[in-house]
C-alpha atoms as a PDB file:
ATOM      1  CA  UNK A   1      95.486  73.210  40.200  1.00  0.00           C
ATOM      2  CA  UNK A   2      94.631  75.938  37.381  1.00  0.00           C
ATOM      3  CA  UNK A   3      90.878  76.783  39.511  1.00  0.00           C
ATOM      4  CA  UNK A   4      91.845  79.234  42.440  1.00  0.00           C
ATOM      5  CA  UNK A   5      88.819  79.043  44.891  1.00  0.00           C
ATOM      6  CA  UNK A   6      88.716  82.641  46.519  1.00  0.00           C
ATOM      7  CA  UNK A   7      85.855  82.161  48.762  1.00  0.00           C
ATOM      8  CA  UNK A   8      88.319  83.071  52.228  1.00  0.00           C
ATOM      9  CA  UNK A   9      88.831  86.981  50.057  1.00  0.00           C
ATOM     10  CA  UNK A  10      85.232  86.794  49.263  1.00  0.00           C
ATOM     11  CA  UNK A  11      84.136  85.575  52.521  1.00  0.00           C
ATOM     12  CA  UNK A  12      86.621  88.265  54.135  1.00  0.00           C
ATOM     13  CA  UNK A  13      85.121  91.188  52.124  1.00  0.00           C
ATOM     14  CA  UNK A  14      81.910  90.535  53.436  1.00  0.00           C
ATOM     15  CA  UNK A  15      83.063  90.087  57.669  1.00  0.00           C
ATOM     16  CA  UNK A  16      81.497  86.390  57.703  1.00  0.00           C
ATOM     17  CA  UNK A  17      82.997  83.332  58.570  1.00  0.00           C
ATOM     18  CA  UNK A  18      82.901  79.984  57.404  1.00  0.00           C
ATOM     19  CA  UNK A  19      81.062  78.659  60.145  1.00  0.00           C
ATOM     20  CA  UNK A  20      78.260  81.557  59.744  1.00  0.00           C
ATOM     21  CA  UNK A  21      78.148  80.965  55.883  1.00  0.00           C
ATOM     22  CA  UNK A  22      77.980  77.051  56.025  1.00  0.00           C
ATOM     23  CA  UNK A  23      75.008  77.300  58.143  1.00  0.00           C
ATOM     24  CA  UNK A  24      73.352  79.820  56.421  1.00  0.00           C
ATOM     25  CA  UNK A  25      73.753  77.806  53.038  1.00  0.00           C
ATOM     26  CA  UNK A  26      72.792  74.074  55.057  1.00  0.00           C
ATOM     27  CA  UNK A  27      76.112  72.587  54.698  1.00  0.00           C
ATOM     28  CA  UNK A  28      78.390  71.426  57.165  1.00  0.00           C
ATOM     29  CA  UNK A  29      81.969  72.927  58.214  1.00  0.00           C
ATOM     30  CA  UNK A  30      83.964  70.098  56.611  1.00  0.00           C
ATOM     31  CA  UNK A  31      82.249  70.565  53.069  1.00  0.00           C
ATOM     32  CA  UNK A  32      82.578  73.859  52.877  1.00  0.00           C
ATOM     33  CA  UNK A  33      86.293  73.712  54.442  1.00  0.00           C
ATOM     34  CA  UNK A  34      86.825  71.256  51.290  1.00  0.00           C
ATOM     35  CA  UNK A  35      86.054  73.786  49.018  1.00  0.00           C
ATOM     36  CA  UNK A  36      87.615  76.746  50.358  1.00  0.00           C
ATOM     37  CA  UNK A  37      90.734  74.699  49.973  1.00  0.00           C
ATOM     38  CA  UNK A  38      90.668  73.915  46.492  1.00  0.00           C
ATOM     39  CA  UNK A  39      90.561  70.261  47.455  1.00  0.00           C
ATOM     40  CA  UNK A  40      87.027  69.824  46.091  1.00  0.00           C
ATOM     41  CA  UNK A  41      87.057  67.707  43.299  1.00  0.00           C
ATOM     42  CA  UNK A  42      83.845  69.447  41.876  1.00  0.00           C
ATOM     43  CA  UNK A  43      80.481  71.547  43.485  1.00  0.00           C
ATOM     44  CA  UNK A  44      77.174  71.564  42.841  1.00  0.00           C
ATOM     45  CA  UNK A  45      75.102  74.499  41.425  1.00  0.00           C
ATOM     46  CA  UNK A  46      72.534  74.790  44.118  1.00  0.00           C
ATOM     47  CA  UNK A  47      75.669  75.390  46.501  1.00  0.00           C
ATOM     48  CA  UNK A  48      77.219  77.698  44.270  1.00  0.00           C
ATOM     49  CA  UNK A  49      74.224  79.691  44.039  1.00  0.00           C
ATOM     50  CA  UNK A  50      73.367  79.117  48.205  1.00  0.00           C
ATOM     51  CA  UNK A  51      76.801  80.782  48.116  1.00  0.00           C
ATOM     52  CA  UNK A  52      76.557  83.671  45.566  1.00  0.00           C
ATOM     53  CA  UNK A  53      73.004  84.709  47.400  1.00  0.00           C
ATOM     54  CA  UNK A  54      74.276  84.422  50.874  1.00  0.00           C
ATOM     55  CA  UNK A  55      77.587  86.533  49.795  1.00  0.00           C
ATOM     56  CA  UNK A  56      76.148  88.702  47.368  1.00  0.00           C
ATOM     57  CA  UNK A  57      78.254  88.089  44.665  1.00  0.00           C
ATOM     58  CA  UNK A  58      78.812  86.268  41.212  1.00  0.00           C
ATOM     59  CA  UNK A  59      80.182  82.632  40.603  1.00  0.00           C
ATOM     60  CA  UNK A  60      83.407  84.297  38.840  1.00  0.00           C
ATOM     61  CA  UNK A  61      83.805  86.356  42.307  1.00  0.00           C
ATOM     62  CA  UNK A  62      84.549  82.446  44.056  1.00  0.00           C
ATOM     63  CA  UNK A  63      86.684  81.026  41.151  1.00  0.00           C
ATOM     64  CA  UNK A  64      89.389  82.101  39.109  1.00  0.00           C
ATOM     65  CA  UNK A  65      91.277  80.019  35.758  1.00  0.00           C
ATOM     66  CA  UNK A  66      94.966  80.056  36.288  1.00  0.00           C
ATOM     67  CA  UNK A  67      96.901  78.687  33.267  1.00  0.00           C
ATOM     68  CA  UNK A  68      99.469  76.024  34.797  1.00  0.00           C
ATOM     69  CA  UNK A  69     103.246  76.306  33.351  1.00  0.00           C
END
């Protein structure tokens, strides 16, 4: 998949887990597990930006374009 979600470095950098994050941004475990696998097929902008206030950092911070081949 050429869009690397880097949520676990981002999520490291600021000593917060998953669990704390997905309740501070009012989603559940299992969505948020989705898309810190990459298997998220898209995500909305309000839980982008739930996530860039909560972590303090910038949408490009969470996703990166990796050209395939």
């Amino acid at each position: 998949m050429p869009i690397i979600v880097r949520l676990d470095v981002v999520l490291a950098k600021n000593k917060m887990t998953s669990k704390e994050l997905a309740s501070r941004i009012g989603i559940s475990e299992q969505n948020l597990s989705v898309l810190r696998s990459g298997r998220a097929r898209g995500v909305r902008f309000s839980t982008l930006q739930a996530i860039c206030a909560a972590l303090d950092c910038q949408p490009g911070d969470l996703l990166e374009f990796v050209e395939e081949g």
